[in-house]
PDB file of N, CA and C in Angstrom:
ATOM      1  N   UNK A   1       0.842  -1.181   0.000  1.00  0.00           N
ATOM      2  CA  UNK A   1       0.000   0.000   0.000  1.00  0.00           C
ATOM      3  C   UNK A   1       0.884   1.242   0.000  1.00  0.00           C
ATOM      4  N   UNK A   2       0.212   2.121  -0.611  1.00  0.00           N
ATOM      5  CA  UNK A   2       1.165   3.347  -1.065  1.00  0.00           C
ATOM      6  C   UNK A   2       1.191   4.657  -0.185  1.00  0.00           C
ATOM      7  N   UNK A   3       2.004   4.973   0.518  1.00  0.00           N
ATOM      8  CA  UNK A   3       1.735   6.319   1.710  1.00  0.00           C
ATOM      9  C   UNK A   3       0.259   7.852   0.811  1.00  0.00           C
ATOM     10  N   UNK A   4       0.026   8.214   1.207  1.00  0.00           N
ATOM     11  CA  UNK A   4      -0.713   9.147   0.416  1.00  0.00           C
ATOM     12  C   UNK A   4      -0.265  10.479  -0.050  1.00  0.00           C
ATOM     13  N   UNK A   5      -0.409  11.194  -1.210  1.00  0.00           N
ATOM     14  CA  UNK A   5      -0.229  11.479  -2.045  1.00  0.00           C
ATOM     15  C   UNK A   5      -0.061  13.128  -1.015  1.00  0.00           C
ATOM     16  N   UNK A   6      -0.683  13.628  -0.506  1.00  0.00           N
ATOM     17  CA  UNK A   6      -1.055  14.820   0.280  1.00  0.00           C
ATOM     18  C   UNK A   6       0.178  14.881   1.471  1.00  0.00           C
ATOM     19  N   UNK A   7       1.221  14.133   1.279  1.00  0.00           N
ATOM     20  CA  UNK A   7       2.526  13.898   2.242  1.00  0.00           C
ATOM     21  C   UNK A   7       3.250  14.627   1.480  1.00  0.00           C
ATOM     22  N   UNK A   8       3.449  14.266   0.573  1.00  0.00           N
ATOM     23  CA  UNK A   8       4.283  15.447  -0.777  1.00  0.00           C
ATOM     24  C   UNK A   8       4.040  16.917  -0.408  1.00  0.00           C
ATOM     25  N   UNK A   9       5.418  17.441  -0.551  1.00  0.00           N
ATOM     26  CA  UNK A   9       5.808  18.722  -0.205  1.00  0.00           C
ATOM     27  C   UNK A   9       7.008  19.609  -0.723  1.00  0.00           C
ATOM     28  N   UNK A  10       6.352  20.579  -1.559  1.00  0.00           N
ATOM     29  CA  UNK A  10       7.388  21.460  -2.251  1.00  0.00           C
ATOM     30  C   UNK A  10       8.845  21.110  -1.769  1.00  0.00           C
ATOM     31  N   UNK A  11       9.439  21.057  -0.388  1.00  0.00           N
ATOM     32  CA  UNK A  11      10.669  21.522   0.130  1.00  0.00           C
ATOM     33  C   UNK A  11      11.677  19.853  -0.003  1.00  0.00           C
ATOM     34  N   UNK A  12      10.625  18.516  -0.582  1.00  0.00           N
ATOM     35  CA  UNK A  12      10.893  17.614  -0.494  1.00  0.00           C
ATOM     36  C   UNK A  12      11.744  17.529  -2.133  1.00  0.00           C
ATOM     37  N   UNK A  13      12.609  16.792  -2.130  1.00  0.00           N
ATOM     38  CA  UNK A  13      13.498  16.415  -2.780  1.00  0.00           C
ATOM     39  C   UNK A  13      12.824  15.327  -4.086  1.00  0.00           C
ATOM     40  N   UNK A  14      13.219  15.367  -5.246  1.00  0.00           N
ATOM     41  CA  UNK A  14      12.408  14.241  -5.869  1.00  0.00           C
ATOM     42  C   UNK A  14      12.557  12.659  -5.289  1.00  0.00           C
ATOM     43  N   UNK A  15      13.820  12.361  -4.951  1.00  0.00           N
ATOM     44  CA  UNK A  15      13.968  11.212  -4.536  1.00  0.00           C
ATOM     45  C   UNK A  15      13.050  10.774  -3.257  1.00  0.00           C
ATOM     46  N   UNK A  16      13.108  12.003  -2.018  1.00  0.00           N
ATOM     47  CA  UNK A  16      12.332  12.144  -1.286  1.00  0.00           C
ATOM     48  C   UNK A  16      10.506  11.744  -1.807  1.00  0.00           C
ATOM     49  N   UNK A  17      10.026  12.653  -2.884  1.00  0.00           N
ATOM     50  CA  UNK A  17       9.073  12.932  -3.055  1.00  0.00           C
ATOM     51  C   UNK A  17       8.349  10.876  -3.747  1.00  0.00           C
ATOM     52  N   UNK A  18       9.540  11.012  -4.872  1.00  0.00           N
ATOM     53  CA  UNK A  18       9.328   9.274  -5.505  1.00  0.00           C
ATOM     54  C   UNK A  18       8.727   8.180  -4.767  1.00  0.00           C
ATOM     55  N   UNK A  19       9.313   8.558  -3.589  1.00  0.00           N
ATOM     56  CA  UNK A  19       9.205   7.420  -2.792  1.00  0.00           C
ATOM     57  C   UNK A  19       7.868   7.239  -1.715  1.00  0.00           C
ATOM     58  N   UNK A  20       6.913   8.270  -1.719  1.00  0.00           N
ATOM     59  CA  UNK A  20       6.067   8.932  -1.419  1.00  0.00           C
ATOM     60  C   UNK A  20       4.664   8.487  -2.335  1.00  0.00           C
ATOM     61  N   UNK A  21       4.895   8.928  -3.727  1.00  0.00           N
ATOM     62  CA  UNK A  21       3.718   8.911  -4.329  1.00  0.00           C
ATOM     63  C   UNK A  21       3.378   7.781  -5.333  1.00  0.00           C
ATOM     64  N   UNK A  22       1.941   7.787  -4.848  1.00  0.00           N
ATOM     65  CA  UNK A  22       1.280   6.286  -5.592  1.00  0.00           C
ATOM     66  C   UNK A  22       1.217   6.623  -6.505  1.00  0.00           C
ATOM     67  N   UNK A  23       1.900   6.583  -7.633  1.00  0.00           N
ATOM     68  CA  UNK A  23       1.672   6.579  -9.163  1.00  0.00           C
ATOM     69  C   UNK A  23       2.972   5.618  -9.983  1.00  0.00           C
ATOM     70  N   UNK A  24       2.452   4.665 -10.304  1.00  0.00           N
ATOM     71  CA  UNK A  24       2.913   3.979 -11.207  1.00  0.00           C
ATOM     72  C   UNK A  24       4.425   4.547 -12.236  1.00  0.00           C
ATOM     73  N   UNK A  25       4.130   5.791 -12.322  1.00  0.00           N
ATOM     74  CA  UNK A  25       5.072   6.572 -12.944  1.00  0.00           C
ATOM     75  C   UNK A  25       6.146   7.100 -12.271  1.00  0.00           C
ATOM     76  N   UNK A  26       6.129   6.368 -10.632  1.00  0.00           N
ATOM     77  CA  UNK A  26       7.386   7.045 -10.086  1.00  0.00           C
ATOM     78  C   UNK A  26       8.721   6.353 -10.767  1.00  0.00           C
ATOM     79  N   UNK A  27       8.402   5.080 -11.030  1.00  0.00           N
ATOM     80  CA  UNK A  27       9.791   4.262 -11.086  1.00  0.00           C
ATOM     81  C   UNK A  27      10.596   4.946 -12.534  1.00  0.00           C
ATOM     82  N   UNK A  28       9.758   6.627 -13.032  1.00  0.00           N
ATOM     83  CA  UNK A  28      10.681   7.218 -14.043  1.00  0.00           C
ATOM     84  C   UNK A  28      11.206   8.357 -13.234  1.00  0.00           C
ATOM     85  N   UNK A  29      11.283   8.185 -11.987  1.00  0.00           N
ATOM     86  CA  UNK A  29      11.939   9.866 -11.186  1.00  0.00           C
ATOM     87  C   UNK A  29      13.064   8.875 -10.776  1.00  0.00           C
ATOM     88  N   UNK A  30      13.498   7.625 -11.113  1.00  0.00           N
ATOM     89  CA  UNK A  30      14.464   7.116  -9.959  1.00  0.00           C
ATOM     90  C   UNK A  30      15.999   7.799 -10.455  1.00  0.00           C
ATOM     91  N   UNK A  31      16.122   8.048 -12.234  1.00  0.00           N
ATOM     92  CA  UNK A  31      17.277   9.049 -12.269  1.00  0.00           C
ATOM     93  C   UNK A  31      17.232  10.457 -12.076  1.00  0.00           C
ATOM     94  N   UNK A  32      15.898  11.119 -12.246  1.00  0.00           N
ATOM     95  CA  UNK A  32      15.904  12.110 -11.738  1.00  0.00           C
ATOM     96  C   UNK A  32      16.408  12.417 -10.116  1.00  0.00           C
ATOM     97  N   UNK A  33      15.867  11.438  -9.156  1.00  0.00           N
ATOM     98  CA  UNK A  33      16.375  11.614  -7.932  1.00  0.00           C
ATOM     99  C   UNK A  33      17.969  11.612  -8.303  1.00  0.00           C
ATOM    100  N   UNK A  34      18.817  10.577  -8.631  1.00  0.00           N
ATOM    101  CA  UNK A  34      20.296  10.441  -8.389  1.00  0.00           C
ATOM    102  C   UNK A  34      20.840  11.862  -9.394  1.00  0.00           C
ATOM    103  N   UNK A  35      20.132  12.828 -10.127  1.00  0.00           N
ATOM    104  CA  UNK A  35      20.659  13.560 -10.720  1.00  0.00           C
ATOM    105  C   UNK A  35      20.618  14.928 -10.222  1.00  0.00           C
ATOM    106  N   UNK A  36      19.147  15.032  -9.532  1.00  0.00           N
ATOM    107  CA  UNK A  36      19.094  16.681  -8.977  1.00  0.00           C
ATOM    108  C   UNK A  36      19.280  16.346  -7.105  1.00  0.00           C
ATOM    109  N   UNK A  37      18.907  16.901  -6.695  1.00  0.00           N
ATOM    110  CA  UNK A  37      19.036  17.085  -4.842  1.00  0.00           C
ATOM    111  C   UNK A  37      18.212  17.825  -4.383  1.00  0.00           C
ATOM    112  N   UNK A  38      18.118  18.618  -5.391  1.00  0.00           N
ATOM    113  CA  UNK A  38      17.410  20.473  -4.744  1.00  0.00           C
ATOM    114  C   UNK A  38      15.692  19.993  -4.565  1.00  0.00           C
ATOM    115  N   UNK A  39      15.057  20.497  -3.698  1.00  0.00           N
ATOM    116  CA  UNK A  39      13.586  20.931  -3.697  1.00  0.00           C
ATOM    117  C   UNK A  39      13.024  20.515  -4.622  1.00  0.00           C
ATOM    118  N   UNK A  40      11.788  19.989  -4.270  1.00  0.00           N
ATOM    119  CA  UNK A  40      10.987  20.301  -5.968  1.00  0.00           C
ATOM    120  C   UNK A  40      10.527  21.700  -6.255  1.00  0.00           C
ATOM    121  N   UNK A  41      10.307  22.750  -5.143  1.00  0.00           N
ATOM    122  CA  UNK A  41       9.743  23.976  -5.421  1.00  0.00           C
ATOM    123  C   UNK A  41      10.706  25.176  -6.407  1.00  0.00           C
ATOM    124  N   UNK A  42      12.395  24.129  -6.361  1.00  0.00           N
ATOM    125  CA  UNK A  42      12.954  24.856  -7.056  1.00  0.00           C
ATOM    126  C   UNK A  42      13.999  24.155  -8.195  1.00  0.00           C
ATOM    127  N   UNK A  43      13.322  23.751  -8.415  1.00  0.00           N
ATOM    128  CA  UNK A  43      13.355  23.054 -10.100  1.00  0.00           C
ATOM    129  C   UNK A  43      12.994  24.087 -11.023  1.00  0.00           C
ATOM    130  N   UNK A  44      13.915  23.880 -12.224  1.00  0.00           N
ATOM    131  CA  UNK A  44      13.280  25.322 -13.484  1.00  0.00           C
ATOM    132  C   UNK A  44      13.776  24.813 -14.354  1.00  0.00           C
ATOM    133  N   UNK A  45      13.378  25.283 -15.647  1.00  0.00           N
ATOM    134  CA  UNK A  45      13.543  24.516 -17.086  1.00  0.00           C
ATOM    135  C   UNK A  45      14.860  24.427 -17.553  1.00  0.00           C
ATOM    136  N   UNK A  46      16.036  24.807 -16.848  1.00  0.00           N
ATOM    137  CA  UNK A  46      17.109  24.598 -17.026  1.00  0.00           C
ATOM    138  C   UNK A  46      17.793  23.041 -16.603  1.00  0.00           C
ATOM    139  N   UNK A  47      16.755  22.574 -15.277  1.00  0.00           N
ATOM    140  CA  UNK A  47      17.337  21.644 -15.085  1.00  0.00           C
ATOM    141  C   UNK A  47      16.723  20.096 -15.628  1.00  0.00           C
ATOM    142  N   UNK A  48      15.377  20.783 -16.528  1.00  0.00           N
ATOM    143  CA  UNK A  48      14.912  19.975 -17.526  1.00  0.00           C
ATOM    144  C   UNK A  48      15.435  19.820 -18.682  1.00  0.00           C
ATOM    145  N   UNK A  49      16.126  20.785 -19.353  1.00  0.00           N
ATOM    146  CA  UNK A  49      17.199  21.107 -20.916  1.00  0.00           C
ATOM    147  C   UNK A  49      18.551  20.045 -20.213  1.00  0.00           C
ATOM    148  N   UNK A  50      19.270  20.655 -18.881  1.00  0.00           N
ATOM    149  CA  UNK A  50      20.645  19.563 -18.467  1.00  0.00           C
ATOM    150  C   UNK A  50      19.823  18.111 -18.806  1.00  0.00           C
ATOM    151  N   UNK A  51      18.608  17.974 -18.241  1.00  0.00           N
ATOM    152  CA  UNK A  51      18.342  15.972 -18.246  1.00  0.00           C
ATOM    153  C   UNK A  51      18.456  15.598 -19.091  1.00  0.00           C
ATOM    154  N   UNK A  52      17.317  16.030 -19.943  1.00  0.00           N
ATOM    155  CA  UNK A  52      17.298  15.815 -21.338  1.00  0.00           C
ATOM    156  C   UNK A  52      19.106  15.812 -22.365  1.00  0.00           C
ATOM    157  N   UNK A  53      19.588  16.792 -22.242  1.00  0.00           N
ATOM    158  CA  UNK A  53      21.419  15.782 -22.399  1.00  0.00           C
ATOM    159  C   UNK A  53      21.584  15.499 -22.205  1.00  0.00           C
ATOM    160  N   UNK A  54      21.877  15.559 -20.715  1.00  0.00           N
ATOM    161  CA  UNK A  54      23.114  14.419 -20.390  1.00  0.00           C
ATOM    162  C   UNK A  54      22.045  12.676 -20.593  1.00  0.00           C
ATOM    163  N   UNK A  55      20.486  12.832 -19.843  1.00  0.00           N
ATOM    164  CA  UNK A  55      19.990  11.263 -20.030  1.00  0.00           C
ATOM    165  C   UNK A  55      20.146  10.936 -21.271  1.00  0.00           C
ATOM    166  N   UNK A  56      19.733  11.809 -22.434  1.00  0.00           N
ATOM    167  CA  UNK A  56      19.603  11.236 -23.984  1.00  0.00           C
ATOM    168  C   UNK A  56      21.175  10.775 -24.352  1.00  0.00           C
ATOM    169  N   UNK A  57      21.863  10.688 -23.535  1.00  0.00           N
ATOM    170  CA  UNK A  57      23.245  10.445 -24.225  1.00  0.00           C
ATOM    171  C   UNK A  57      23.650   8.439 -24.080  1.00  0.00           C
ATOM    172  N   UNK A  58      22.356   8.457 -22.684  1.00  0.00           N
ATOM    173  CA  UNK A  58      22.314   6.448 -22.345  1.00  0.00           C
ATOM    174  C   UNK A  58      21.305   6.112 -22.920  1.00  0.00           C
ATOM    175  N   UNK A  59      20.061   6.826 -23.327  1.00  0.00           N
ATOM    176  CA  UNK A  59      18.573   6.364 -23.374  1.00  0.00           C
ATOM    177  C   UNK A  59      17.559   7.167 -24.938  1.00  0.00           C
ATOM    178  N   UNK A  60      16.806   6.581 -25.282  1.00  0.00           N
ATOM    179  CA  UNK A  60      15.971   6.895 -26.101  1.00  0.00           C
ATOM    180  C   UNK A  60      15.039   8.159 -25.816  1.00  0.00           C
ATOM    181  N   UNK A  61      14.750   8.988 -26.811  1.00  0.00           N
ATOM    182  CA  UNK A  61      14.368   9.956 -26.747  1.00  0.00           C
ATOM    183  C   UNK A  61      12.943   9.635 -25.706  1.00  0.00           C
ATOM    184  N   UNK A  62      12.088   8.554 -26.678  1.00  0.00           N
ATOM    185  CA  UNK A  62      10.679   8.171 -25.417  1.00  0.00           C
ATOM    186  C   UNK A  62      11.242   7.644 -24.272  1.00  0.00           C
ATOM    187  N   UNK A  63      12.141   7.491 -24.070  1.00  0.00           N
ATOM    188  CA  UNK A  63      12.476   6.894 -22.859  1.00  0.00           C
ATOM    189  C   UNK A  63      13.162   8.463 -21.570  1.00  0.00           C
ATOM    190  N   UNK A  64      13.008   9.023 -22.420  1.00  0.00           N
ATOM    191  CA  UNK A  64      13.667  10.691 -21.696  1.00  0.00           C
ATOM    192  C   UNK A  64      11.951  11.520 -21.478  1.00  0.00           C
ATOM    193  N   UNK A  65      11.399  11.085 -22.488  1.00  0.00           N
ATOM    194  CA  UNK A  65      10.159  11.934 -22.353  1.00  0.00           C
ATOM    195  C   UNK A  65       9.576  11.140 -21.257  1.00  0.00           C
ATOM    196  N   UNK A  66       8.951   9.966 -21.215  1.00  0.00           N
ATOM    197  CA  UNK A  66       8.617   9.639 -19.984  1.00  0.00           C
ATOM    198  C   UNK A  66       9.130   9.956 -18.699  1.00  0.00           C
ATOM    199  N   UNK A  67      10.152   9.860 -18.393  1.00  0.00           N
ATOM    200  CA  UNK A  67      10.672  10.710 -17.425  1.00  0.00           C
ATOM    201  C   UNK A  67      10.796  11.903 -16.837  1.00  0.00           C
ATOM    202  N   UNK A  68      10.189  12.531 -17.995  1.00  0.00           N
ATOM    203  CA  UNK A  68      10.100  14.206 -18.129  1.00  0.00           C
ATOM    204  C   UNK A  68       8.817  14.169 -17.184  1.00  0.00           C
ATOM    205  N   UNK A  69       7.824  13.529 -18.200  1.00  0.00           N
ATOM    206  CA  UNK A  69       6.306  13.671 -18.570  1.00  0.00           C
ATOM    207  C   UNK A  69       5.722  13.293 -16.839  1.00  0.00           C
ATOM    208  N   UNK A  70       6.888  12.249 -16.496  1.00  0.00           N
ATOM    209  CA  UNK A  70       6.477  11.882 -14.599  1.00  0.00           C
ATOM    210  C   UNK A  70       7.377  12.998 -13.661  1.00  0.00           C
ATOM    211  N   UNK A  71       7.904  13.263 -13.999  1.00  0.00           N
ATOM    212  CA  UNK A  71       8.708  14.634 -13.256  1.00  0.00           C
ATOM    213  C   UNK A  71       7.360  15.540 -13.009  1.00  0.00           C
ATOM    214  N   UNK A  72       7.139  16.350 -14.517  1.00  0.00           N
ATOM    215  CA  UNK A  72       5.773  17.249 -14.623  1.00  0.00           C
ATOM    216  C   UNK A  72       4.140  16.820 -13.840  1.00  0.00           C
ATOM    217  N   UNK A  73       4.328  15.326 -13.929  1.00  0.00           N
ATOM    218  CA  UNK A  73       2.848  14.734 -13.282  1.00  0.00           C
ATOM    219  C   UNK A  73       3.139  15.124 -11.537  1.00  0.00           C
ATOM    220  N   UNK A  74       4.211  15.009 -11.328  1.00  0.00           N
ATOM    221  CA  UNK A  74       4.559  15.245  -9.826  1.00  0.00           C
ATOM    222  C   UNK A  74       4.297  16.183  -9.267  1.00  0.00           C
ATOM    223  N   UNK A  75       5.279  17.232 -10.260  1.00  0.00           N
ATOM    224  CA  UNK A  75       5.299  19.014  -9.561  1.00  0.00           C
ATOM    225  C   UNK A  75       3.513  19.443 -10.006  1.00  0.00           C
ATOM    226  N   UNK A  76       2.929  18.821 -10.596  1.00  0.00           N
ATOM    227  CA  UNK A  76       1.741  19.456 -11.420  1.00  0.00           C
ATOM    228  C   UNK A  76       0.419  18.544  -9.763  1.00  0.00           C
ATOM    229  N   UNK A  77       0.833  17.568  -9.529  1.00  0.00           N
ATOM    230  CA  UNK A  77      -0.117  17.023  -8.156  1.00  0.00           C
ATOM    231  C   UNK A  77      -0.435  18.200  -7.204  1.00  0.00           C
ATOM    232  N   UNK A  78       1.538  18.220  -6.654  1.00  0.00           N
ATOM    233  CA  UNK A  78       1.597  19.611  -5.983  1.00  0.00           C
ATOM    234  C   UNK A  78       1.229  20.921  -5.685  1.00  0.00           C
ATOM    235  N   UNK A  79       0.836  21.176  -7.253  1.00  0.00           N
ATOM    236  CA  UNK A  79       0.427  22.491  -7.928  1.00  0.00           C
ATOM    237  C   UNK A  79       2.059  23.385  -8.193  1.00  0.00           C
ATOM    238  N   UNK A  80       3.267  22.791  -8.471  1.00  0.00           N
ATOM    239  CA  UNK A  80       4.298  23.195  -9.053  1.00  0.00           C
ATOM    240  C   UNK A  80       4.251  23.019 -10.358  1.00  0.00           C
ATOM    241  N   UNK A  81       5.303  23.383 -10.848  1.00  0.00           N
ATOM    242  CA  UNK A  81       5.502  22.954 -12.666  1.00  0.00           C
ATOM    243  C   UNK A  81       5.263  23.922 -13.858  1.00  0.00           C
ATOM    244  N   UNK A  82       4.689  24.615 -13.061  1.00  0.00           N
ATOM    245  CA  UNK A  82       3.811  25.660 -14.495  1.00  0.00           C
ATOM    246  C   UNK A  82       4.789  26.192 -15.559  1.00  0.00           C
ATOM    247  N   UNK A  83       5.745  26.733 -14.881  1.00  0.00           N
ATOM    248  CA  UNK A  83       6.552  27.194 -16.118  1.00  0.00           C
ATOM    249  C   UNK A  83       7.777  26.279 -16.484  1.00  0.00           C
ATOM    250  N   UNK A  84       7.739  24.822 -16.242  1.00  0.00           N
ATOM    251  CA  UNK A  84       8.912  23.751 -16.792  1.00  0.00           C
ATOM    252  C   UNK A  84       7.754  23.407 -17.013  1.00  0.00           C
ATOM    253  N   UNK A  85       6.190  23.234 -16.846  1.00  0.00           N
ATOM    254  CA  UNK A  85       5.399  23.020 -18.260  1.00  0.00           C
ATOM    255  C   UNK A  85       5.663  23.890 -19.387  1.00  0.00           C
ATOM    256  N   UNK A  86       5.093  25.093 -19.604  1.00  0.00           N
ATOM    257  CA  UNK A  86       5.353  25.873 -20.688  1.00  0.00           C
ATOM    258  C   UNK A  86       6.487  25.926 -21.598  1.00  0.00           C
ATOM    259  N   UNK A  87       7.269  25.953 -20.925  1.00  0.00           N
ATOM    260  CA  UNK A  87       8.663  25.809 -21.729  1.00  0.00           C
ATOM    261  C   UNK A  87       9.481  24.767 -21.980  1.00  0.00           C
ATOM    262  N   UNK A  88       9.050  23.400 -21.882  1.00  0.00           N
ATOM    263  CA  UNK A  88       9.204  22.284 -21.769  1.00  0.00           C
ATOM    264  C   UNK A  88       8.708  21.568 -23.221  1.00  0.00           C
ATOM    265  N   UNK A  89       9.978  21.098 -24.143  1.00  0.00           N
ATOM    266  CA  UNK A  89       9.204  20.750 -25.214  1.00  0.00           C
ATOM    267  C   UNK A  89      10.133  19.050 -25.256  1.00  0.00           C
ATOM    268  N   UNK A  90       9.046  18.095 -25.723  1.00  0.00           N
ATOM    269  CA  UNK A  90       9.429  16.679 -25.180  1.00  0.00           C
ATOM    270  C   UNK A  90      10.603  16.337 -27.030  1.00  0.00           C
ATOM    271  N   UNK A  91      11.522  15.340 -26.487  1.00  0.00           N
ATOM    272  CA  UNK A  91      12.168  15.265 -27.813  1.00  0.00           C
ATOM    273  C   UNK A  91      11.698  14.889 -28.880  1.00  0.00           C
ATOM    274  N   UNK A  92      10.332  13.896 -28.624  1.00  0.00           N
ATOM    275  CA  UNK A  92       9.615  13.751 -29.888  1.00  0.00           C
ATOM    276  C   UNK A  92       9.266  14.470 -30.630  1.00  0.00           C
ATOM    277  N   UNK A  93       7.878  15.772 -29.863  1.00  0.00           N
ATOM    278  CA  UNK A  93       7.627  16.883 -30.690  1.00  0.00           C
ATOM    279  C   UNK A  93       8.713  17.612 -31.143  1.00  0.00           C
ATOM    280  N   UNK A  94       9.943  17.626 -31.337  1.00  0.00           N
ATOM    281  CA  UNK A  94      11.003  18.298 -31.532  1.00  0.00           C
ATOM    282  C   UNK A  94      11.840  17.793 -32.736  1.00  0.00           C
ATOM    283  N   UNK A  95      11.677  16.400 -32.868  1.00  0.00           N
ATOM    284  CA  UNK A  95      12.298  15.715 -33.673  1.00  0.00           C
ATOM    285  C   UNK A  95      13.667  15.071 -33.403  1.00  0.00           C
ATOM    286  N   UNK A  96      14.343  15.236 -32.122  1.00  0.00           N
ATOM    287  CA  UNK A  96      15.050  14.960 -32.036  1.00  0.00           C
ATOM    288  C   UNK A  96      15.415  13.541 -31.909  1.00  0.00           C
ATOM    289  N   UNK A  97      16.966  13.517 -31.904  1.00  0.00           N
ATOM    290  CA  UNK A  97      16.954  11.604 -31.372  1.00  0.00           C
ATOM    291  C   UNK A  97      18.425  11.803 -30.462  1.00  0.00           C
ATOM    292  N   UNK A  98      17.916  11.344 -29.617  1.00  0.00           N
ATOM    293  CA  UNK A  98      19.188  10.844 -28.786  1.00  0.00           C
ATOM    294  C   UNK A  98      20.463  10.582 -29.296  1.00  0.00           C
ATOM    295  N   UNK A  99      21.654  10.981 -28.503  1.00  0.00           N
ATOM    296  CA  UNK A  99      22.766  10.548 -28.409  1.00  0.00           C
ATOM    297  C   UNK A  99      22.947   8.896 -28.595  1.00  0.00           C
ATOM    298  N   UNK A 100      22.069   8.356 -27.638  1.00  0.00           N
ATOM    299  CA  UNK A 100      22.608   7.093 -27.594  1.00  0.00           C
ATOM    300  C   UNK A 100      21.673   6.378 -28.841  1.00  0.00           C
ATOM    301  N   UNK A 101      20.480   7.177 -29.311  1.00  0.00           N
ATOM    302  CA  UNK A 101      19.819   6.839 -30.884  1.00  0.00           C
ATOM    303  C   UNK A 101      20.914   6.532 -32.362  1.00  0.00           C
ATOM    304  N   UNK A 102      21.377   7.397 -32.104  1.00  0.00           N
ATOM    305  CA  UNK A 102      22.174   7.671 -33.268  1.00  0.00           C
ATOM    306  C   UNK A 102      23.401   6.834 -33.178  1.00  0.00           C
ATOM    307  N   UNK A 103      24.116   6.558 -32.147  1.00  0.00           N
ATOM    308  CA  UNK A 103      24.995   5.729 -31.822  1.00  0.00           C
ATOM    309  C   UNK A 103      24.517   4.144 -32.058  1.00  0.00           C
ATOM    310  N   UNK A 104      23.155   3.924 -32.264  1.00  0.00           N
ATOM    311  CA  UNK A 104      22.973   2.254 -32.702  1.00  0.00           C
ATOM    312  C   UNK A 104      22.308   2.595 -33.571  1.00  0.00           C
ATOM    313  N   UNK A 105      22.590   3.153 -34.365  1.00  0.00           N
ATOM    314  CA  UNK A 105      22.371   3.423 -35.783  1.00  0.00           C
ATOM    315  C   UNK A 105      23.277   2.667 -36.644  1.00  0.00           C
ATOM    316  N   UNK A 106      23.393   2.125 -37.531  1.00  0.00           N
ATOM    317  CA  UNK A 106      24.199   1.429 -38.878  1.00  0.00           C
ATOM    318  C   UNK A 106      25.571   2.517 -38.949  1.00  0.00           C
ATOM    319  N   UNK A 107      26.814   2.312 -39.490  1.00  0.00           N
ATOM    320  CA  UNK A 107      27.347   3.249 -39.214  1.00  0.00           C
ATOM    321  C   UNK A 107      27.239   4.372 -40.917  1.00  0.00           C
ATOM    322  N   UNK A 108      26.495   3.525 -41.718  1.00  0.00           N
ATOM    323  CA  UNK A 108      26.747   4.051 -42.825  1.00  0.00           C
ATOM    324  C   UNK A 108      25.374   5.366 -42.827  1.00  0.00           C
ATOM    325  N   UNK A 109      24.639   5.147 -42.380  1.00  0.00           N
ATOM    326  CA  UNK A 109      23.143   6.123 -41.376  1.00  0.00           C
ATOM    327  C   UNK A 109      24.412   7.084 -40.610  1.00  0.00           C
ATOM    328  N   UNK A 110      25.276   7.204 -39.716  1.00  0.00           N
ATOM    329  CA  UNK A 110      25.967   8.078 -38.998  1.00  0.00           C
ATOM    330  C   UNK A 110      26.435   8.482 -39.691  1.00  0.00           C
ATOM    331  N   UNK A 111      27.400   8.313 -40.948  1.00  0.00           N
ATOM    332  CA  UNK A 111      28.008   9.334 -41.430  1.00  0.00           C
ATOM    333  C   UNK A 111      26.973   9.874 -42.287  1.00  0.00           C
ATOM    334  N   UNK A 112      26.073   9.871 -43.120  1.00  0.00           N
ATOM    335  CA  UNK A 112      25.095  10.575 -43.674  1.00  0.00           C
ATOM    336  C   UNK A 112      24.662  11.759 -42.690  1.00  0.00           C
TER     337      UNK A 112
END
């Protein structure tokens, strides 16, 4: 059984917070915890642009957006997030592909 959701608190840490909330989607904050430390109240879209590199450099672009997308479900429970919603664009809608995409790519696809 899952502690309740109303324990979550701005000043709590994501790792803190992960471990807290019943949603199926925590087990995508578990690198977010080992990557940030700070608050969730002070998270900002900068430290959504760092994830998104440095994670896309081990992992697939959907595999970065989910992680995003449960980050945002978190701070958004809270009533945080609003503006790492707004300015928050996932790598799909973007077109992008991962570091580590392009790297298991054919190599004759990489040099093109």
């Amino acid at each position: 059984m899952y502690p309740k959701n109303e324990e979550i608190i701005g000043t709590m840490t994501i790792k803190e917070a992960a471990a807290l909330w019943a949603d199926p989607r925590r087990e995508h904050l578990k690198r977010w915890g080992e990557t940030f430390g700070v608050p969730l109240q002070e998270l900002h879209p900068g430290h959504v642009v760092t994830y998104q590199k440095d994670r896309g450099e081990e992992v697939t672009a959907s595999q970065v957006d989910a992680e995003v997308g449960a980050l945002l479900a978190l701070l958004k429970q809270i009533g945080l997030g609003d503006e790492i919603e707004r300015r928050n664009q996932s790598l799909a809608d973007a077109g992008e592909i991962t570091i580590a995409e392009f790297n298991s790519l054919p190599e004759p696809a990489r040099k093109y």
